[in-house]
C-alpha atoms as a PDB file:
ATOM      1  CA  UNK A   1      -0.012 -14.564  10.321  1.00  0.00           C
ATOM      2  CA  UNK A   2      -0.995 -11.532  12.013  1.00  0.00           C
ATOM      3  CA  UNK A   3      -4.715 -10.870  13.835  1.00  0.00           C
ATOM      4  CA  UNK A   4      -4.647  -7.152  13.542  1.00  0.00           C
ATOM      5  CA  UNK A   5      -6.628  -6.979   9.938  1.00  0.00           C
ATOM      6  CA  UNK A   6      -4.574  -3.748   9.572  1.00  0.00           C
ATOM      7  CA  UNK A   7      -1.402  -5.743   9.858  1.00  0.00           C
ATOM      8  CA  UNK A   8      -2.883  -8.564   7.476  1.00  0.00           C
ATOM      9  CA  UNK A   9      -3.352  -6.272   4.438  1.00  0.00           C
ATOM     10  CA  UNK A  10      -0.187  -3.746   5.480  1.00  0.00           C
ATOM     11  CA  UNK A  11       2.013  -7.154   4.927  1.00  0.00           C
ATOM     12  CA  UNK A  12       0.711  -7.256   1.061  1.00  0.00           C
ATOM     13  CA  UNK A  13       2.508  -4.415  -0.374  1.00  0.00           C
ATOM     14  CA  UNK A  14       5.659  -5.031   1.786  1.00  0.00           C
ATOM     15  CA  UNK A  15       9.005  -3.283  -0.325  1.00  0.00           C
ATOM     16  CA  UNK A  16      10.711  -5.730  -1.946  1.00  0.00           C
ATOM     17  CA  UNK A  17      13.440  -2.910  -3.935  1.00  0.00           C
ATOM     18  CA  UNK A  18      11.370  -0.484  -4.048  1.00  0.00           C
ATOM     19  CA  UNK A  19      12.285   2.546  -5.996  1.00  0.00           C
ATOM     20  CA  UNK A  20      13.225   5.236  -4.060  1.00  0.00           C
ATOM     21  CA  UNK A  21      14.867   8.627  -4.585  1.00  0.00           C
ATOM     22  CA  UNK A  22      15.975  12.150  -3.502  1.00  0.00           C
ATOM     23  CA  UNK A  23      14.853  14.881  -5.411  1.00  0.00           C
ATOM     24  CA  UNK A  24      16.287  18.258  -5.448  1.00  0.00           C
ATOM     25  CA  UNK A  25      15.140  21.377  -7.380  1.00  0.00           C
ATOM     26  CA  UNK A  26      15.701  24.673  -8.101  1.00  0.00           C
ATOM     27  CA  UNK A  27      12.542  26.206  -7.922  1.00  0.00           C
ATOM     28  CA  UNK A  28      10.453  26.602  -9.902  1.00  0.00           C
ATOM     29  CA  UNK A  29      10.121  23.056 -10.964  1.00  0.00           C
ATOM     30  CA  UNK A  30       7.015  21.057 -11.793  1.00  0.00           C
ATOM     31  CA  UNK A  31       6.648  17.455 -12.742  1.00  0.00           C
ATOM     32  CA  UNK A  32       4.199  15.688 -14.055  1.00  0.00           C
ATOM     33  CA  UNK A  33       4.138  11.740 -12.233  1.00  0.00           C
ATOM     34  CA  UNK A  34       2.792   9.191 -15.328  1.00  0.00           C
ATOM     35  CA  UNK A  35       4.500   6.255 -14.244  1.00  0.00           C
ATOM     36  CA  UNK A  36       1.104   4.304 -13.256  1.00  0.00           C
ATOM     37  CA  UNK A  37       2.999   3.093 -10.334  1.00  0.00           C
ATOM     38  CA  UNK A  38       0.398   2.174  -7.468  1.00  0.00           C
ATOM     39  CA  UNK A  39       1.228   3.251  -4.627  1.00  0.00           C
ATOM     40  CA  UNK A  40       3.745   6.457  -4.222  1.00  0.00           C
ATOM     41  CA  UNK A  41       4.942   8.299  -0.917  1.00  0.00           C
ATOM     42  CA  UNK A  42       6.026  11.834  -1.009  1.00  0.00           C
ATOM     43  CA  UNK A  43       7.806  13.252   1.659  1.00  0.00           C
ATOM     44  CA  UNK A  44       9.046  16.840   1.470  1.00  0.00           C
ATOM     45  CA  UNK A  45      12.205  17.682   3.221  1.00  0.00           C
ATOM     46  CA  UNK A  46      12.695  21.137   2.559  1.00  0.00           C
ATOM     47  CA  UNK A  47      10.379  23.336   0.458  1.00  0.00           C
ATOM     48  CA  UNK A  48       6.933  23.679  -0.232  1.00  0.00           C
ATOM     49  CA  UNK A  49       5.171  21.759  -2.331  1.00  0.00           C
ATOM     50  CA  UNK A  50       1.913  20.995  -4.314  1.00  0.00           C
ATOM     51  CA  UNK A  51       0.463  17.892  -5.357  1.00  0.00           C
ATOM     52  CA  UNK A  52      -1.914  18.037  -7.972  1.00  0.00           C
ATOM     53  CA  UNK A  53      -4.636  16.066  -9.409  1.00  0.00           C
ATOM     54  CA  UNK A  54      -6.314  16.105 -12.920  1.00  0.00           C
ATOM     55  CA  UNK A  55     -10.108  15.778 -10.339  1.00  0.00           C
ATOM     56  CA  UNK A  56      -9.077  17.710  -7.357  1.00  0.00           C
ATOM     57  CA  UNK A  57      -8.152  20.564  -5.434  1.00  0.00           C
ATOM     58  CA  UNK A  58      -4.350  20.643  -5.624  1.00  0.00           C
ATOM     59  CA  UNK A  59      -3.157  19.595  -1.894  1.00  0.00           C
ATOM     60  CA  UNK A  60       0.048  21.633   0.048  1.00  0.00           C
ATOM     61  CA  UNK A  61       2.491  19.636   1.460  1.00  0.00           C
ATOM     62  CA  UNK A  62       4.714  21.371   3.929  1.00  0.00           C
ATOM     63  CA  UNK A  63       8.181  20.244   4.984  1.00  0.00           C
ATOM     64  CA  UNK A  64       7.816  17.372   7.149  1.00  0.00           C
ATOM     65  CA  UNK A  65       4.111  15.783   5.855  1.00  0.00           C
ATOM     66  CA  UNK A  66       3.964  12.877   4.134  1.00  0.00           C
ATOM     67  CA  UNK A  67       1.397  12.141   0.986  1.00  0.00           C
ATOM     68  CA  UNK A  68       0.454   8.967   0.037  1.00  0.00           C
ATOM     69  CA  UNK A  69      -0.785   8.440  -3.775  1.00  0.00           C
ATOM     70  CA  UNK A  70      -2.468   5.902  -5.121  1.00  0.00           C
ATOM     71  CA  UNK A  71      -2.145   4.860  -8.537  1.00  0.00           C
ATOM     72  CA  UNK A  72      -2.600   4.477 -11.454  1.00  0.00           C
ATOM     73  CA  UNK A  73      -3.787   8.006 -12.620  1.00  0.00           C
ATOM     74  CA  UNK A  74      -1.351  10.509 -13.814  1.00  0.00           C
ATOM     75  CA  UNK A  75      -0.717  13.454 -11.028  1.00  0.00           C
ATOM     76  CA  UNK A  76       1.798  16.748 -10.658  1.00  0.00           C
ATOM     77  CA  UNK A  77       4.219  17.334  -7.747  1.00  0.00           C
ATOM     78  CA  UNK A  78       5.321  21.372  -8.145  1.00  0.00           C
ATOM     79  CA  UNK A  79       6.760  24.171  -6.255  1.00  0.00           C
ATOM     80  CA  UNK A  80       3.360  26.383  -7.406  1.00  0.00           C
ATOM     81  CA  UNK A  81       0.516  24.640  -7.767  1.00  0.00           C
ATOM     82  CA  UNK A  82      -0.216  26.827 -11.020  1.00  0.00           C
ATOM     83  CA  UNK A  83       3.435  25.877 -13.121  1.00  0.00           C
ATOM     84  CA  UNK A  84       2.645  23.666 -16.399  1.00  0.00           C
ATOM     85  CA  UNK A  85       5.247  20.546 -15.991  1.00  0.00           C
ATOM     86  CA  UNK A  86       8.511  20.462 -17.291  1.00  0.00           C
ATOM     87  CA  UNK A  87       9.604  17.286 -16.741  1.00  0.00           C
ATOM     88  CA  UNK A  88       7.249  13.756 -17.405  1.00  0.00           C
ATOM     89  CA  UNK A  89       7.815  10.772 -14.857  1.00  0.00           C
ATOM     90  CA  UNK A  90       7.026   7.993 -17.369  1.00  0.00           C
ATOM     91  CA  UNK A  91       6.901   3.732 -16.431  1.00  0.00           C
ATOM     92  CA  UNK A  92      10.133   1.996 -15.280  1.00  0.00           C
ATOM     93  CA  UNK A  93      10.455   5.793 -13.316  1.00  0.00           C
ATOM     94  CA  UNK A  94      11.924   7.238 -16.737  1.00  0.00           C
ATOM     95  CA  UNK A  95      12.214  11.093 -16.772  1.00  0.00           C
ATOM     96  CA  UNK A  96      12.080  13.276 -19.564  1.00  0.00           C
ATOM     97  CA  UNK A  97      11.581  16.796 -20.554  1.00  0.00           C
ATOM     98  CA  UNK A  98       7.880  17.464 -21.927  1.00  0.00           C
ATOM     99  CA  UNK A  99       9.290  17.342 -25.237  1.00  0.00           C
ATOM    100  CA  UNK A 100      10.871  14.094 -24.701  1.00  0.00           C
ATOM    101  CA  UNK A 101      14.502  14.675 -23.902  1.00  0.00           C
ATOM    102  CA  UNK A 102      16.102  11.710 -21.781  1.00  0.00           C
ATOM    103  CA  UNK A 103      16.489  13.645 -18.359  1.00  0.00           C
ATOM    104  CA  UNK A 104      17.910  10.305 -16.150  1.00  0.00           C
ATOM    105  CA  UNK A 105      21.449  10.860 -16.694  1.00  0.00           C
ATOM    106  CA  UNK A 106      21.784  14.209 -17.093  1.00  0.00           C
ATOM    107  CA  UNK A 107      20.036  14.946 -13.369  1.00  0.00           C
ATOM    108  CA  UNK A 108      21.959  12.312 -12.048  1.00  0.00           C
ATOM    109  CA  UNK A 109      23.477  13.568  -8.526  1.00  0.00           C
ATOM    110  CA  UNK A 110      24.774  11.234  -5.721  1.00  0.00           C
ATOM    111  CA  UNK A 111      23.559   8.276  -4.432  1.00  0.00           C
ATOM    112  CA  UNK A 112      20.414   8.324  -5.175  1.00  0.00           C
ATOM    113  CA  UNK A 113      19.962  11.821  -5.957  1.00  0.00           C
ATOM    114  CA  UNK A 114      17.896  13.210  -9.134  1.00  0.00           C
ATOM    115  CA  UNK A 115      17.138  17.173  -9.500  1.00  0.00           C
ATOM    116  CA  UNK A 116      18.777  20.516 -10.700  1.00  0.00           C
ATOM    117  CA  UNK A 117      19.784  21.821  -7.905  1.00  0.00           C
ATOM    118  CA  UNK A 118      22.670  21.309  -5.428  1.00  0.00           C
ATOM    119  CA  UNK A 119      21.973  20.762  -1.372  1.00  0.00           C
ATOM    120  CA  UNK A 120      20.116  24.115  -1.091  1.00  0.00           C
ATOM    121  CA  UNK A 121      17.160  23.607  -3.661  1.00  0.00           C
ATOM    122  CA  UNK A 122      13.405  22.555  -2.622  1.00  0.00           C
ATOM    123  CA  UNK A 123      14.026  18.491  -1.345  1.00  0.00           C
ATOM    124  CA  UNK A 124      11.862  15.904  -1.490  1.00  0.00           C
ATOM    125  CA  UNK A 125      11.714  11.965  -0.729  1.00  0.00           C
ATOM    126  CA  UNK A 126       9.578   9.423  -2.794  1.00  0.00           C
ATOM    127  CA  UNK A 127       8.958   5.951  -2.219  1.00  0.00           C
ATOM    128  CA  UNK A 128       6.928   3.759  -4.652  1.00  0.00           C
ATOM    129  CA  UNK A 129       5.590   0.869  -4.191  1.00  0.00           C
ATOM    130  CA  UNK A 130       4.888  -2.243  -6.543  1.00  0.00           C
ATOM    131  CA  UNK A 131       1.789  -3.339  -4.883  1.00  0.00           C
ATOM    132  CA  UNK A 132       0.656  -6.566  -6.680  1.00  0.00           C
ATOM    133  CA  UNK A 133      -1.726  -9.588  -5.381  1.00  0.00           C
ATOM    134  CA  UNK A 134      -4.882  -9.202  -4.428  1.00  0.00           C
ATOM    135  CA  UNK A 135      -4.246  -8.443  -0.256  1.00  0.00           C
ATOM    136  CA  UNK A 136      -2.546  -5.198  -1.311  1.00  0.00           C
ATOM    137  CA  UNK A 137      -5.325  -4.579  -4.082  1.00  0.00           C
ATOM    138  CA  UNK A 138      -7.549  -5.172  -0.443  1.00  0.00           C
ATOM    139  CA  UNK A 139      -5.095  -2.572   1.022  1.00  0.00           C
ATOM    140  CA  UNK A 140      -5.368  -0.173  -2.278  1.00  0.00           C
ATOM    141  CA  UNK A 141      -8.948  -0.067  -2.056  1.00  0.00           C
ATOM    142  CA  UNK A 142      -9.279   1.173   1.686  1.00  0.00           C
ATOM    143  CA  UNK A 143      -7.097   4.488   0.300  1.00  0.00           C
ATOM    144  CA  UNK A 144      -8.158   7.519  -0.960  1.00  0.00           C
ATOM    145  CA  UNK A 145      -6.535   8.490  -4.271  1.00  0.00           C
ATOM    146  CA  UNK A 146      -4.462  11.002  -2.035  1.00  0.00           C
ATOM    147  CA  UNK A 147      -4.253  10.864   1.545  1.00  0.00           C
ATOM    148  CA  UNK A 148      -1.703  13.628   3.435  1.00  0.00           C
ATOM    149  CA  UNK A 149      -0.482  13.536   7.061  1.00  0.00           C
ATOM    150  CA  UNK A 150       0.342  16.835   8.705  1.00  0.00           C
ATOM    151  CA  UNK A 151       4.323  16.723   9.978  1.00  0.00           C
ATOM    152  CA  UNK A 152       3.112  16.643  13.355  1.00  0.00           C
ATOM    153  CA  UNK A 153       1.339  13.299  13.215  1.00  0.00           C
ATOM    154  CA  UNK A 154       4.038  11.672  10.697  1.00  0.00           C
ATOM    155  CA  UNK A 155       6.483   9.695  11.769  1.00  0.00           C
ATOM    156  CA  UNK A 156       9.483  12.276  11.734  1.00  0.00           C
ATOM    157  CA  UNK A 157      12.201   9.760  13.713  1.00  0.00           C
ATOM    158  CA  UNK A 158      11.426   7.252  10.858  1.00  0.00           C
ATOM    159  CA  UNK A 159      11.704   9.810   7.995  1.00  0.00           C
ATOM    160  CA  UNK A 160      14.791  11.634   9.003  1.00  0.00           C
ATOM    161  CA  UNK A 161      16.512   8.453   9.298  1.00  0.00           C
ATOM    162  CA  UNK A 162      15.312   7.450   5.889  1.00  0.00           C
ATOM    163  CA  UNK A 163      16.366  10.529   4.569  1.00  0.00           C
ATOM    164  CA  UNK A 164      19.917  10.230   5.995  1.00  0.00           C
ATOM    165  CA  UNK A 165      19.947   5.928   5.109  1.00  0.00           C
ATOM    166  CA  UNK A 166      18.963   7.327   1.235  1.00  0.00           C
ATOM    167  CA  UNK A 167      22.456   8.744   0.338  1.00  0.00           C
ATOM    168  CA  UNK A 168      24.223   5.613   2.143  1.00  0.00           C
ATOM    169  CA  UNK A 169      25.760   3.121  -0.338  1.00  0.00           C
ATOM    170  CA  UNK A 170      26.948   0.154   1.535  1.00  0.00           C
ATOM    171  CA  UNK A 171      25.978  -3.660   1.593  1.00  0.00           C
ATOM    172  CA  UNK A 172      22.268  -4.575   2.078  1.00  0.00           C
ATOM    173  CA  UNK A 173      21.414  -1.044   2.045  1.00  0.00           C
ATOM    174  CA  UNK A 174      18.356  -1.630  -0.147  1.00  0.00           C
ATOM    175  CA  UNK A 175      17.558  -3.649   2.179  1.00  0.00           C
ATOM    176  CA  UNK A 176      17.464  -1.372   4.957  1.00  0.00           C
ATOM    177  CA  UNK A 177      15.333   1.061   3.173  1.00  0.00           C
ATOM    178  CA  UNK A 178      12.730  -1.214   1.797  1.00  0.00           C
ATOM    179  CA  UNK A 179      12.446  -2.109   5.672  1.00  0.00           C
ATOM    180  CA  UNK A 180      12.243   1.816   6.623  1.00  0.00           C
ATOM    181  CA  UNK A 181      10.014   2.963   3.620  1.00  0.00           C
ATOM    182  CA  UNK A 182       7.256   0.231   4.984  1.00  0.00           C
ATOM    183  CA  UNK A 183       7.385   1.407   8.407  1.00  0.00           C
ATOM    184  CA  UNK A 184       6.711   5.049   7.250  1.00  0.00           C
ATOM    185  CA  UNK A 185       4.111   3.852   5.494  1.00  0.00           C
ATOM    186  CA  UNK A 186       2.090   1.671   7.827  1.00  0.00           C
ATOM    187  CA  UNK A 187       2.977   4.541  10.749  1.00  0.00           C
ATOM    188  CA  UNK A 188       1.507   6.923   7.999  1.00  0.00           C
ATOM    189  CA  UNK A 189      -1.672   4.873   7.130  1.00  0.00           C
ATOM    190  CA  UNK A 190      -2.024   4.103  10.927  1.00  0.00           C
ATOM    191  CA  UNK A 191      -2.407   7.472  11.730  1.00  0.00           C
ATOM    192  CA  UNK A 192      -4.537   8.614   8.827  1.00  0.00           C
ATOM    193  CA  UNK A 193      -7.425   6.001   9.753  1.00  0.00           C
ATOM    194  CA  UNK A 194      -7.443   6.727  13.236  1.00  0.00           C
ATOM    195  CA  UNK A 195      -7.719  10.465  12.380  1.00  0.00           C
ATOM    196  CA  UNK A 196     -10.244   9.897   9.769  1.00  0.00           C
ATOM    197  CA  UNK A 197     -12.258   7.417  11.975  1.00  0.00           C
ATOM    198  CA  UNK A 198     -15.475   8.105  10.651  1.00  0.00           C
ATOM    199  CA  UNK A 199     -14.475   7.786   7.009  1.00  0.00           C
ATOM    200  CA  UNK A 200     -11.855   4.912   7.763  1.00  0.00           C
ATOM    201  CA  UNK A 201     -12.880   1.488   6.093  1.00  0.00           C
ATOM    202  CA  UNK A 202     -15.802  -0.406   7.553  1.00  0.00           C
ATOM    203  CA  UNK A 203     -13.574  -3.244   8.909  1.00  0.00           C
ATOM    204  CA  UNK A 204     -10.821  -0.531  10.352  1.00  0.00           C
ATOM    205  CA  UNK A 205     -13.825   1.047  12.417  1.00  0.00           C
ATOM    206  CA  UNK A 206     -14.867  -2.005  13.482  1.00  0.00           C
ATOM    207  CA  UNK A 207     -11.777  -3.153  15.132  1.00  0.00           C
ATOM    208  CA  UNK A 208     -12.519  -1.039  18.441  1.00  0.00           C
ATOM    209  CA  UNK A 209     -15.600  -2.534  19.182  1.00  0.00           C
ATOM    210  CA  UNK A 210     -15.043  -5.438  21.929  1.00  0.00           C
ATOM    211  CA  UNK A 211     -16.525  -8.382  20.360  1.00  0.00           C
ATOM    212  CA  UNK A 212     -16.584  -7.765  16.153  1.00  0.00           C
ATOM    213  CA  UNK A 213     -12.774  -6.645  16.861  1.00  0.00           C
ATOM    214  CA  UNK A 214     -12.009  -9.583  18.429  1.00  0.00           C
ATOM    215  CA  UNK A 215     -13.911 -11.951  15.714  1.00  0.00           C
ATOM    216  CA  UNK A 216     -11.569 -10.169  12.750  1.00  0.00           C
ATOM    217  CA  UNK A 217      -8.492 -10.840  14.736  1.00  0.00           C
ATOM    218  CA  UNK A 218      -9.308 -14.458  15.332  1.00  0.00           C
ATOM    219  CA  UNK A 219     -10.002 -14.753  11.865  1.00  0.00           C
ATOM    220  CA  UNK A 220      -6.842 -13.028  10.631  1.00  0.00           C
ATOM    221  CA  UNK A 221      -4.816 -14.839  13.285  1.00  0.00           C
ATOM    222  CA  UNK A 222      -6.101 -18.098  12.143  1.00  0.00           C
ATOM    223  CA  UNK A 223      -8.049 -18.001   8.672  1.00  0.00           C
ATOM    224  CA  UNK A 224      -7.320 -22.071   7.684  1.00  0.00           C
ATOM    225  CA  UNK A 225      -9.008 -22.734  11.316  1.00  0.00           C
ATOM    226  CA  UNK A 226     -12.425 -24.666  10.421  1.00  0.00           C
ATOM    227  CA  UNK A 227     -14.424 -21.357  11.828  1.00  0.00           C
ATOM    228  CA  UNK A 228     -17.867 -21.741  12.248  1.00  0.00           C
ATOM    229  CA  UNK A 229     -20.223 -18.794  13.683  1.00  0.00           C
ATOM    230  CA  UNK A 230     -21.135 -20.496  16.709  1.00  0.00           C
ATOM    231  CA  UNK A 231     -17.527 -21.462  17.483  1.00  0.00           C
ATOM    232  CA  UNK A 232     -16.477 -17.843  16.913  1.00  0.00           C
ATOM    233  CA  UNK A 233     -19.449 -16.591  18.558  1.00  0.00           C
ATOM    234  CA  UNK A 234     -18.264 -19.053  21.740  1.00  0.00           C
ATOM    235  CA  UNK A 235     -14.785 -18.266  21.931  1.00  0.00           C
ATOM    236  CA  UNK A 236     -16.129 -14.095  21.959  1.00  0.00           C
ATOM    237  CA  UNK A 237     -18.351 -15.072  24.669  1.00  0.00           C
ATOM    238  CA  UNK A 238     -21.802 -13.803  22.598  1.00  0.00           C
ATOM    239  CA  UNK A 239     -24.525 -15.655  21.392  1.00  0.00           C
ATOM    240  CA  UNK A 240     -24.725 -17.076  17.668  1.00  0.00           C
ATOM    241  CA  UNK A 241     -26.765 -14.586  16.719  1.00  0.00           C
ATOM    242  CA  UNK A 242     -25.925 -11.782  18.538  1.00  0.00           C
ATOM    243  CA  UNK A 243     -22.682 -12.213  16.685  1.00  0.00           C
ATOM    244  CA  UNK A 244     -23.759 -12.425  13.469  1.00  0.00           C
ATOM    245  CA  UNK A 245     -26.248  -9.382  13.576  1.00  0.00           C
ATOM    246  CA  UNK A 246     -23.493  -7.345  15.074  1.00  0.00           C
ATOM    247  CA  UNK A 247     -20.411  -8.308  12.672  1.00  0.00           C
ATOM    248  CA  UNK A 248     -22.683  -7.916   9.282  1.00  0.00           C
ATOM    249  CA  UNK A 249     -24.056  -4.070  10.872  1.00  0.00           C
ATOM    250  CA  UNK A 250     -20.204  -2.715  11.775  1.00  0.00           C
ATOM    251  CA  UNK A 251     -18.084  -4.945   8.714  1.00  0.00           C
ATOM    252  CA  UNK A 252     -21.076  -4.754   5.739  1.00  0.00           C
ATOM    253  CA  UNK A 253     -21.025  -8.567   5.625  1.00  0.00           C
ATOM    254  CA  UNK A 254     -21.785 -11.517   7.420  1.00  0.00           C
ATOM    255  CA  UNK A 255     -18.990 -13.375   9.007  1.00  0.00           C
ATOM    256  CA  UNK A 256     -18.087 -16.144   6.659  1.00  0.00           C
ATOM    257  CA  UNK A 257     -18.140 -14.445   3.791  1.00  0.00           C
ATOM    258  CA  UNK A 258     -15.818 -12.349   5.414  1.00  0.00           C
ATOM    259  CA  UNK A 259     -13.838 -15.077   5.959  1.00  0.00           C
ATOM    260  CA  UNK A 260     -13.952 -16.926   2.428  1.00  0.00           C
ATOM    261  CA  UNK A 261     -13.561 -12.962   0.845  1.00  0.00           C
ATOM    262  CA  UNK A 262      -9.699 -13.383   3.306  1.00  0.00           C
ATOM    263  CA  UNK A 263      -8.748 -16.553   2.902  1.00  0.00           C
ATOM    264  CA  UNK A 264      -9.152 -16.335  -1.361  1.00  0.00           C
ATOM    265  CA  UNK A 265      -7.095 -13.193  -1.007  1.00  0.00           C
ATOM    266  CA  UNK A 266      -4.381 -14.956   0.644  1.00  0.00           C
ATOM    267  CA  UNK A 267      -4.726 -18.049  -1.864  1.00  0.00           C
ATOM    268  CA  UNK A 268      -4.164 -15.099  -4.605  1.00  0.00           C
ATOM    269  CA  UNK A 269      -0.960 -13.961  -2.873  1.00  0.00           C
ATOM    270  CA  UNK A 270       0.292 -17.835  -1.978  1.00  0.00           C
ATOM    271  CA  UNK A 271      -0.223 -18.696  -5.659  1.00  0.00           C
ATOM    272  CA  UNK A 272       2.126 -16.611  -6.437  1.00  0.00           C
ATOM    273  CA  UNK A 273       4.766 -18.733  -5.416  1.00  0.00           C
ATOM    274  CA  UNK A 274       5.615 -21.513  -8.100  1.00  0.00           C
ATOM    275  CA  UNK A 275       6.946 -23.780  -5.721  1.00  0.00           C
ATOM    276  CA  UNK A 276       3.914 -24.185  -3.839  1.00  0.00           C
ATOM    277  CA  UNK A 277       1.158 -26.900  -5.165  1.00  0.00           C
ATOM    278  CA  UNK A 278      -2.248 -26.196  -5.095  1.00  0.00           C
ATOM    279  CA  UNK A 279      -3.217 -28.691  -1.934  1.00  0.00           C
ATOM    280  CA  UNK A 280      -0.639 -27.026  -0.073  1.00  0.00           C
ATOM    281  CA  UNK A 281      -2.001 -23.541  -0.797  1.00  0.00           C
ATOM    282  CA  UNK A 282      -5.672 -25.340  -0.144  1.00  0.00           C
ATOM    283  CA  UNK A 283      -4.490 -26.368   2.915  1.00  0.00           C
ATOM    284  CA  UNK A 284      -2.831 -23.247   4.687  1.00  0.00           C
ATOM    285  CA  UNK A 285      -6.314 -20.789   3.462  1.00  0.00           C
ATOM    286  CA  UNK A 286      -8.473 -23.607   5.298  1.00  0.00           C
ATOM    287  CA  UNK A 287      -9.847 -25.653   2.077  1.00  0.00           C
ATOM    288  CA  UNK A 288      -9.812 -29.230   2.441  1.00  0.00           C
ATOM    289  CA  UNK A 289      -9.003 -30.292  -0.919  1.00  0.00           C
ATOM    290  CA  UNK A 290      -7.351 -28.491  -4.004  1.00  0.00           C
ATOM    291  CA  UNK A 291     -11.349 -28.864  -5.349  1.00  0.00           C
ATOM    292  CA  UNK A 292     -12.373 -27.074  -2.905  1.00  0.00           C
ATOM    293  CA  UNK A 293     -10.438 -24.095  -3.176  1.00  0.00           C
ATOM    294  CA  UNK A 294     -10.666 -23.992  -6.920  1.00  0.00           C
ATOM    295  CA  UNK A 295     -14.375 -24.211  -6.878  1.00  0.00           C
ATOM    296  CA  UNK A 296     -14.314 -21.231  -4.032  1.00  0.00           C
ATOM    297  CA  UNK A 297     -11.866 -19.243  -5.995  1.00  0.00           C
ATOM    298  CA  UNK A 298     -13.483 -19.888  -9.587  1.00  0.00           C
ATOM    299  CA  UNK A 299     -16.552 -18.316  -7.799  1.00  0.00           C
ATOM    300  CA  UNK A 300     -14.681 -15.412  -6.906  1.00  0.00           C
ATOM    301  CA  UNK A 301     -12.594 -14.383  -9.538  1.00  0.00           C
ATOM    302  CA  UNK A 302     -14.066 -15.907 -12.542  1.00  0.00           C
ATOM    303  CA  UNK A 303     -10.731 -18.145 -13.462  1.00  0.00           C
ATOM    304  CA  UNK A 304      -9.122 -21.056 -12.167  1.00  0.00           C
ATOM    305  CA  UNK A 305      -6.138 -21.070  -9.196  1.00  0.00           C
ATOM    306  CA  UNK A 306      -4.014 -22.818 -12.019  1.00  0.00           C
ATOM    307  CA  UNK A 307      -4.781 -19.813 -14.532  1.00  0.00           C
ATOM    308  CA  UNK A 308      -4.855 -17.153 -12.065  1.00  0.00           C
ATOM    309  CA  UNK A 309      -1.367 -18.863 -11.486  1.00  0.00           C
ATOM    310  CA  UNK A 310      -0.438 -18.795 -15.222  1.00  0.00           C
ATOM    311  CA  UNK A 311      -1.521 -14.761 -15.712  1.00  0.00           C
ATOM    312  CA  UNK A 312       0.488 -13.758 -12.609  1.00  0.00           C
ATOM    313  CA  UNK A 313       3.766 -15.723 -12.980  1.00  0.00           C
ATOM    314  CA  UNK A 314       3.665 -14.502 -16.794  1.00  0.00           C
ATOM    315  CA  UNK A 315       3.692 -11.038 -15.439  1.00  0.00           C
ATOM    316  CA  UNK A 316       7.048  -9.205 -15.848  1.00  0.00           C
ATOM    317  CA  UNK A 317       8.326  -8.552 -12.565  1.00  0.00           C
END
């Protein structure tokens, strides 16, 4: 388990064959995204391009930026930010003409490779992301519907060998790109909080300040540890309440409920695993007994473990 809270809720949407495609097109092109997916990264290669919203000012994304989208509203990627669409990105990343005309197969290129247009036309990676369980709904929440980093704070190393890994077709290669896509992203979000510091999440800000920063990684590093505020407030070397008045001003809440608001999101994402009983799961978050937890979680989320359990498993993957 990782201390850095950035690192805790980066590991919940972690690529597990995520979709991910080169698109080239002729300009001009505009398509209309409605695949609800929630989380999408865009990252033009060649090409300007427009993303834009149904509630905002459309945003330009120049060769060598990256976008990150967060779902599930309906968007438009297009060469001019004023085109109507001509193709629809439906669920299951279906594409069709507005009218409805299956466009998968036709558009088909190489490995994959979707668009009209050979080498030469207007390029463009995407990336989405299945985020599911409740630390990557934690993640989902710190983002802005649409976040863009300028090419020269993105990762360009990590993108151009993405880009050159996409049209690769050998063993494990999916793999290898679920492995890249995440680093682009977490380089990506990295950068955008530290450049939006004074709009970054409450938590995020308070990581640089000496002794709230080092309370969240303790409790990240070790959330099943029987914390108590005076024990954290010891090991920080502050007093009791010193601590406490100083976490609740810089995170928005004191620090246990902190603490019971992480380890109920990790119980979410451990109950996901069938094979795992309830004490067990119990035991790693830092509940006694499988009573315990469900009373805590109950609280929380209004259901049971066992039916939160039943909903998620029944979920099609």
């Amino acid at each position: 388990m990782t201390g850095d809270p950035l690192g805790s809720l980066l590991d919940g949407p972690r690529a597990h064959g995520a979709f991910l495609l080169r698109t080239v097109l002729a300009p001009p092109w505009s398509v209309r995204v409605e695949d609800r997916a929630p989380l999408t990264v865009l990252l033009p290669r060649r090409g300007r391009a427009w993303l834009v919203a149904d509630d905002g000012a459309p945003l330009c994304l120049e060769p060598g930026d990256v976008a990150v989208v967060r779902g599930p509203d309906p968007y438009t990627v297009a060469s001019d930010a004023a085109l109507p669409p001509d193709v629809v990105i439906k669920p299951g990343q279906h594409s069709t003409t507005v009218s409805g005309a299956d466009l998968c197969a036709p558009w088909s290129r190489d490995v994959r490779t979707w668009g009209t247009a050979s080498a030469d036309g207007d390029t463009m990676l995407v990336g989405t992301y299945d985020v599911r369980g409740e630390v990557g709904g934690r993640l989902l929440a710190a983002l802005p519907p649409r976040l863009v980093v300028p090419g020269d704070e993105a990762p360009a190393s990590l993108v151009s060998l993405l880009e050159a890994e996409v049209a690769r077709d050998t063993p494990g290669q999916d793999v290898v790109l679920d492995r890249l896509l995440d680093l682009v992203l977490i380089t990506v979000l990295r950068a955008h909080f530290t450049r939006q510091a004074g709009d970054a999440p409450s938590w995020y800000r308070a990581q640089a300040d000496p002794v709230v920063g080092a309370t969240l990684r303790l409790l990240h590093a070790e959330p099943a540890r029987p914390w108590t505020v005076a024990g954290l407030a010891t090991t920080v070397g502050v007093s009791r309440a010193a601590l406490a008045r100083r976490f609740t001003a810089l995170v928005g809440q004191p620090p246990m409920a902190y603490l019971t608001g992480w380890r109920l999101a990790l119980a979410a994402e451990l109950l996901r695993e069938p094979a795992r009983t309830l004490d067990a799961v119990a035991r790693r978050v830092g509940y006694g007994t499988a009573f315990a937890l469900s009373t805590a979680f109950k609280r929380a989320y209004g259901v049971s473990p066992q039916h939160y359990r039943r909903t998620r498993l029944s979920r099609p993957e």
